[in-house]
Protein backbone atom coordinates (compact mmCIF):
# COMPACT_ATOMS: atom_id res chain seq x y z
CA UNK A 1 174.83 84.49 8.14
CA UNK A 2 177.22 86.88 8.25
CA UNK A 3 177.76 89.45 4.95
CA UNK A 4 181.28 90.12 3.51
CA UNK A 5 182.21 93.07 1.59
CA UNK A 6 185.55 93.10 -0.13
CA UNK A 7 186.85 96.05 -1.72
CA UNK A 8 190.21 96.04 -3.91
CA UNK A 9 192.16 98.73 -4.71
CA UNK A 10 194.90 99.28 -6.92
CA UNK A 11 196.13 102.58 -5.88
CA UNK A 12 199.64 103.38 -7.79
CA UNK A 13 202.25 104.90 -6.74
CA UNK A 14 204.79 105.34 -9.11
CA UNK A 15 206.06 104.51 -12.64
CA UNK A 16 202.53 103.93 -14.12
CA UNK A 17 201.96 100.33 -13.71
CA UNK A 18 198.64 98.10 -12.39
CA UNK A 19 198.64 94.72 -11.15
CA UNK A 20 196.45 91.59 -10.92
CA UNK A 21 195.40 91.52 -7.13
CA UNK A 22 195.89 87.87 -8.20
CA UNK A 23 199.94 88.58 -8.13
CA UNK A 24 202.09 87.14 -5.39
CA UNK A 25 202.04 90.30 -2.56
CA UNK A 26 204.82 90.61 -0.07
CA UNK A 27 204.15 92.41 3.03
CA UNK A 28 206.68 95.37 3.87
CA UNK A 29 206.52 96.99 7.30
CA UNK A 30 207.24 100.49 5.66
CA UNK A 31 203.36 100.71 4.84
CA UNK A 32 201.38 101.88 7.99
CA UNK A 33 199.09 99.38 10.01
CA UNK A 34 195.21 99.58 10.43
CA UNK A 35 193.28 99.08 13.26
CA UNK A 36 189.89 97.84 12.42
CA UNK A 37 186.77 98.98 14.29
CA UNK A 38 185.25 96.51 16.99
CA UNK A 39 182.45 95.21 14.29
CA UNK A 40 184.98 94.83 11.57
CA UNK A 41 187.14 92.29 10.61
CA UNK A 42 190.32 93.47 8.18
CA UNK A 43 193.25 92.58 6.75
CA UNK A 44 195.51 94.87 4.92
CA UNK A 45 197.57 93.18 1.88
CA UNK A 46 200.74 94.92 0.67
CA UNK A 47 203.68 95.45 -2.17
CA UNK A 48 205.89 96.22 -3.27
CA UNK A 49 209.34 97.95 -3.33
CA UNK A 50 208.55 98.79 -7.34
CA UNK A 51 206.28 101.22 -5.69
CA UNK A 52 202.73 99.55 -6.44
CA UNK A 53 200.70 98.94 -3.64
CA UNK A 54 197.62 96.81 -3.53
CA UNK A 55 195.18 96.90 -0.42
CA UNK A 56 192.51 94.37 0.04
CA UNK A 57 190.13 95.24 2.95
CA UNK A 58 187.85 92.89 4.24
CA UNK A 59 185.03 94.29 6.06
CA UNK A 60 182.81 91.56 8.26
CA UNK A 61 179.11 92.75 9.55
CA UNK A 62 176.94 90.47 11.11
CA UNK A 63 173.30 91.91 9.75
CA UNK A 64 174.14 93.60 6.61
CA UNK A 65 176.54 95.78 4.30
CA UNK A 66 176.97 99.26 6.13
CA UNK A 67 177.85 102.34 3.27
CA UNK A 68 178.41 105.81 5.03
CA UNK A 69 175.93 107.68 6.12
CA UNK A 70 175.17 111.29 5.89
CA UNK A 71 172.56 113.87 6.57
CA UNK A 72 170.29 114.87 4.06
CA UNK A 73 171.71 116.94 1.27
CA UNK A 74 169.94 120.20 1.65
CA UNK A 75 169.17 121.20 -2.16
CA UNK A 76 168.29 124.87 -2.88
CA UNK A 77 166.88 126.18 -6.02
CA UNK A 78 165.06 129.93 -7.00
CA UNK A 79 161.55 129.59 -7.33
CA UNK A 80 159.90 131.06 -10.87
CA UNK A 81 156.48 131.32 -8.81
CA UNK A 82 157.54 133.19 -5.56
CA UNK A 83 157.79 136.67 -7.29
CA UNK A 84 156.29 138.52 -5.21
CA UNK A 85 158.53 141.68 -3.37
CA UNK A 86 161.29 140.83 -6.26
CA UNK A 87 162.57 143.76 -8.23
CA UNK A 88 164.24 144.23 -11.28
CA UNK A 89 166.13 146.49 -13.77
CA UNK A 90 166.94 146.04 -16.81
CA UNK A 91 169.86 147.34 -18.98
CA UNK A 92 169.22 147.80 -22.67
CA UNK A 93 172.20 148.63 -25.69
CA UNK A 94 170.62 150.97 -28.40
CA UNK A 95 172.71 149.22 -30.50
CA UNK A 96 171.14 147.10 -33.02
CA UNK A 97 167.93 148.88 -31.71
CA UNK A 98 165.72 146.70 -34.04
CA UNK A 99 167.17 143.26 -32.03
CA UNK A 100 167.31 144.29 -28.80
CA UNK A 101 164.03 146.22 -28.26
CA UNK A 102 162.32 142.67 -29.46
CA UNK A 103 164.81 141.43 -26.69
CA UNK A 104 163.27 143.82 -24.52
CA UNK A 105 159.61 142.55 -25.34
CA UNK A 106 160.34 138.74 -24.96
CA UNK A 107 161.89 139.73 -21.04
CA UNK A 108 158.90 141.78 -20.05
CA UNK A 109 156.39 139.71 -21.33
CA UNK A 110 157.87 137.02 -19.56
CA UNK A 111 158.11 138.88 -15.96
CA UNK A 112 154.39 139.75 -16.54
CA UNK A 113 153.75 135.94 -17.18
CA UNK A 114 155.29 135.12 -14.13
CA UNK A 115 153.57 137.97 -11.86
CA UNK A 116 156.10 140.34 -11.45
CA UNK A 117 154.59 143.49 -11.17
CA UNK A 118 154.98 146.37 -13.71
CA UNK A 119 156.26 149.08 -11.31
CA UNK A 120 159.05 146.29 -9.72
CA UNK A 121 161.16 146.35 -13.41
CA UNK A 122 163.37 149.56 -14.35
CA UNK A 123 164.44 149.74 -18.25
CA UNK A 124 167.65 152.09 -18.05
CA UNK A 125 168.96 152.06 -22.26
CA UNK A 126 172.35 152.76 -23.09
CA UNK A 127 174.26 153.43 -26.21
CA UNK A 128 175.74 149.67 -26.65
CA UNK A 129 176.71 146.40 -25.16
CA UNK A 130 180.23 148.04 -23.96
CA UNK A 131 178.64 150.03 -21.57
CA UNK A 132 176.14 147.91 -20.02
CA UNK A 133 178.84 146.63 -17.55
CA UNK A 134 179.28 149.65 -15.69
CA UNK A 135 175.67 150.18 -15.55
CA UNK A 136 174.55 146.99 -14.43
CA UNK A 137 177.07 147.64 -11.32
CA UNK A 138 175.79 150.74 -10.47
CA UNK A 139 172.60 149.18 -10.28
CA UNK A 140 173.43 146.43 -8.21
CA UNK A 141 175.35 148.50 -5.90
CA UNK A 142 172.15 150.57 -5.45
CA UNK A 143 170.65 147.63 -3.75
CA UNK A 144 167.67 148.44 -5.04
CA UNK A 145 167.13 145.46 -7.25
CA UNK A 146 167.17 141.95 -6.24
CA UNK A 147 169.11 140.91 -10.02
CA UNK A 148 169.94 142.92 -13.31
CA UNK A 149 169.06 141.99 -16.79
CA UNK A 150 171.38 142.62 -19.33
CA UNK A 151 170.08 142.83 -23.28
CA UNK A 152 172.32 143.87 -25.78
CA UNK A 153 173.22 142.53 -29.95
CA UNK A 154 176.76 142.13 -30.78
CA UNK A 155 176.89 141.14 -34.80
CA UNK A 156 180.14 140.18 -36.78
CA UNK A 157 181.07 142.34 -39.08
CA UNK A 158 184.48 142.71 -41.03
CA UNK A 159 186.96 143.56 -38.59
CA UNK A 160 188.08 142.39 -35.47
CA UNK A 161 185.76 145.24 -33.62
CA UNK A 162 183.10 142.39 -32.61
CA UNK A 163 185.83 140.33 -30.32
CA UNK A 164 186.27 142.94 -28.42
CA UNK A 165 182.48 143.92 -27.82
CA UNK A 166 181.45 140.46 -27.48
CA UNK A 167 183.91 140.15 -24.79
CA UNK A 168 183.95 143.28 -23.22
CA UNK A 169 180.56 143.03 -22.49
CA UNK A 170 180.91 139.23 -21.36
CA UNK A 171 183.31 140.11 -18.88
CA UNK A 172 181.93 143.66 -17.91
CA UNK A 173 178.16 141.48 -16.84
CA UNK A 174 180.26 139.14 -15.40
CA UNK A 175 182.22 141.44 -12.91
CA UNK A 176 179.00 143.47 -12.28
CA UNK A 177 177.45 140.67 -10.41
CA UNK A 178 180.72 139.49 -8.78
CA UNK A 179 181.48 143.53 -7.45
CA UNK A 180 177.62 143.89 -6.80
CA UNK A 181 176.53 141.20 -5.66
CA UNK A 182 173.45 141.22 -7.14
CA UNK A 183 172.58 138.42 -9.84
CA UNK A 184 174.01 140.43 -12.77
CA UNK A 185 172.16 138.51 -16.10
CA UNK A 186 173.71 138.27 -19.79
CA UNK A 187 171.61 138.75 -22.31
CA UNK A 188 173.96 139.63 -25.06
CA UNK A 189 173.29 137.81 -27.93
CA UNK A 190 176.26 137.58 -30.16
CA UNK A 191 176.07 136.05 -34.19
CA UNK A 192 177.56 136.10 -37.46
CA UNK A 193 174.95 137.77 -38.98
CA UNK A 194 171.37 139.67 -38.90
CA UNK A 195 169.46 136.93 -39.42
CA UNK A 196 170.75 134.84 -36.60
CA UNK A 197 170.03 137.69 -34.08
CA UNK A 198 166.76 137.85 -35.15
CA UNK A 199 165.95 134.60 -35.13
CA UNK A 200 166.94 134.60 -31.84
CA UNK A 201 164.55 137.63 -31.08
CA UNK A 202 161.46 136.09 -31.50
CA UNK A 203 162.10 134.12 -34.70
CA UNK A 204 162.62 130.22 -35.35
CA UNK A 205 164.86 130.17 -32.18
CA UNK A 206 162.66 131.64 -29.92
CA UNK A 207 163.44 134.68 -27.54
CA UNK A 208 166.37 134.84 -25.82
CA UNK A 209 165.10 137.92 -24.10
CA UNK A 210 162.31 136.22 -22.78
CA UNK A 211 164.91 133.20 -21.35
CA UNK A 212 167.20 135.60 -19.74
CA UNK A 213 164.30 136.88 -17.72
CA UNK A 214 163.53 133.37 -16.48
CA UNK A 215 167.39 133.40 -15.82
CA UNK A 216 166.66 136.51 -13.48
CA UNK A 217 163.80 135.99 -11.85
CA UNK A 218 164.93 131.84 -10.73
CA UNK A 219 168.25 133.52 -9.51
CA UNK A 220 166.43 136.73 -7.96
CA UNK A 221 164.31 134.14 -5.80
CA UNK A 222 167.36 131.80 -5.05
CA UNK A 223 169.16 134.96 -3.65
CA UNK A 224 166.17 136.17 -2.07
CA UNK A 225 164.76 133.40 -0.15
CA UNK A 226 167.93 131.31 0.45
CA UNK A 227 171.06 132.87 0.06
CA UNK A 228 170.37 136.48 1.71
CA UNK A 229 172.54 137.37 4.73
């Protein structure tokens, strides 16, 4: 037997009203005919000068319900496993030295976990989070690493001198990559206090050092293997 597949739709147009499809309809020739295709069977119902317009479409196959069809989705991902050939650098704030050099630990440790050889990662330290930005670029630019990895420690203190870190140094990652386009990697951590940095060093949290490298070497191998020109 033949399947049917009806689909309603309420679509509306104006004034922010919904009808029953159950309501009386009244056809108006203002709304544009369909044609069906040869294995379909439709009808097209219509209203209404108040500016709602309901459409059922009745769709007739005779072996079964037909949804569109597509190719494949191609999915692409970075690999953590297909290191080898992938370089890095790594951009370091002084700053808050006693945070961000456990940073520094958790990252390397984690590209030697994952094979990446010692001599493929670069350390360049700067004096804070501000200027990793224009660092990061310049090594991007250089083409010479296949992503960046910014660390850095931004902690509150009493003025308003940690916004504009914390978001300097947001922005200034952020339009390293973009400029570069190299996979520019933040890092940064920012917190209220001492304690939450380092807890988020190698403490309760875990090292966010250590996740940032992951960060860089998945998007490294994306760029690398799929996305290069």
């Amino acid at each position: 037997m033949a399947s049917l597949a009806a689909v309603d739709c309420n679509l509306l147009l104006r004034h922010g009203r919904t009808s029953s499809f159950n309501q009386p309809l009244h056809h108006t020739s203002s709304l544009p005919l369909y044609r069906s295709l040869p294995w379909q069977k439709s009808s097209l119902l219509s209203s209404s000068s108040s500016g709602l317009v309901v459409r059922h479409i009745a769709i007739e196959r005779k072996d079964q319900l037909s949804f569109a069809r597509t190719d494949a989705v191609q999915q692409l991902t970075g690999s953590l496993t297909r290191t080898q050939g992938l370089r890095f650098a790594v951009v370091v704030a002084r700053f808050n030295e006693i945070v961000t050099k456990q940073l520094l630990e958790g990252a390397l440790d984690t590209f030697k976990k994952y094979s990446v050889n010692e001599e493929d990662v670069d350390v360049v330290w700067v004096p804070g989070s501000f200027e990793i930005g224009i660092v990061a670029e310049k090594l991007g630019k250089s083409m010479k690493y296949h992503a960046v990895l910014c660390i850095g420690a931004v902690i509150r203190g009493d003025t308003s001198h940690y916004d504009a870190v914390a978001n300097s140094a947001a922005s200034g990652v952020l339009s390293a990559g973009l400029n570069s386009g190299v996979p520019c990697i933040f890092g940064v951590l920012t917190c209220d206090d001492m304690e939450q940095a380092l807890n988020r060093a190698g403490g309760k949290s875990g090292n966010k050092g250590s996740e940032a490298a992951l960060t860089a070497i998945e998007m490294a191998s994306l760029f690398e293997h799929h996305l290069k020109q």
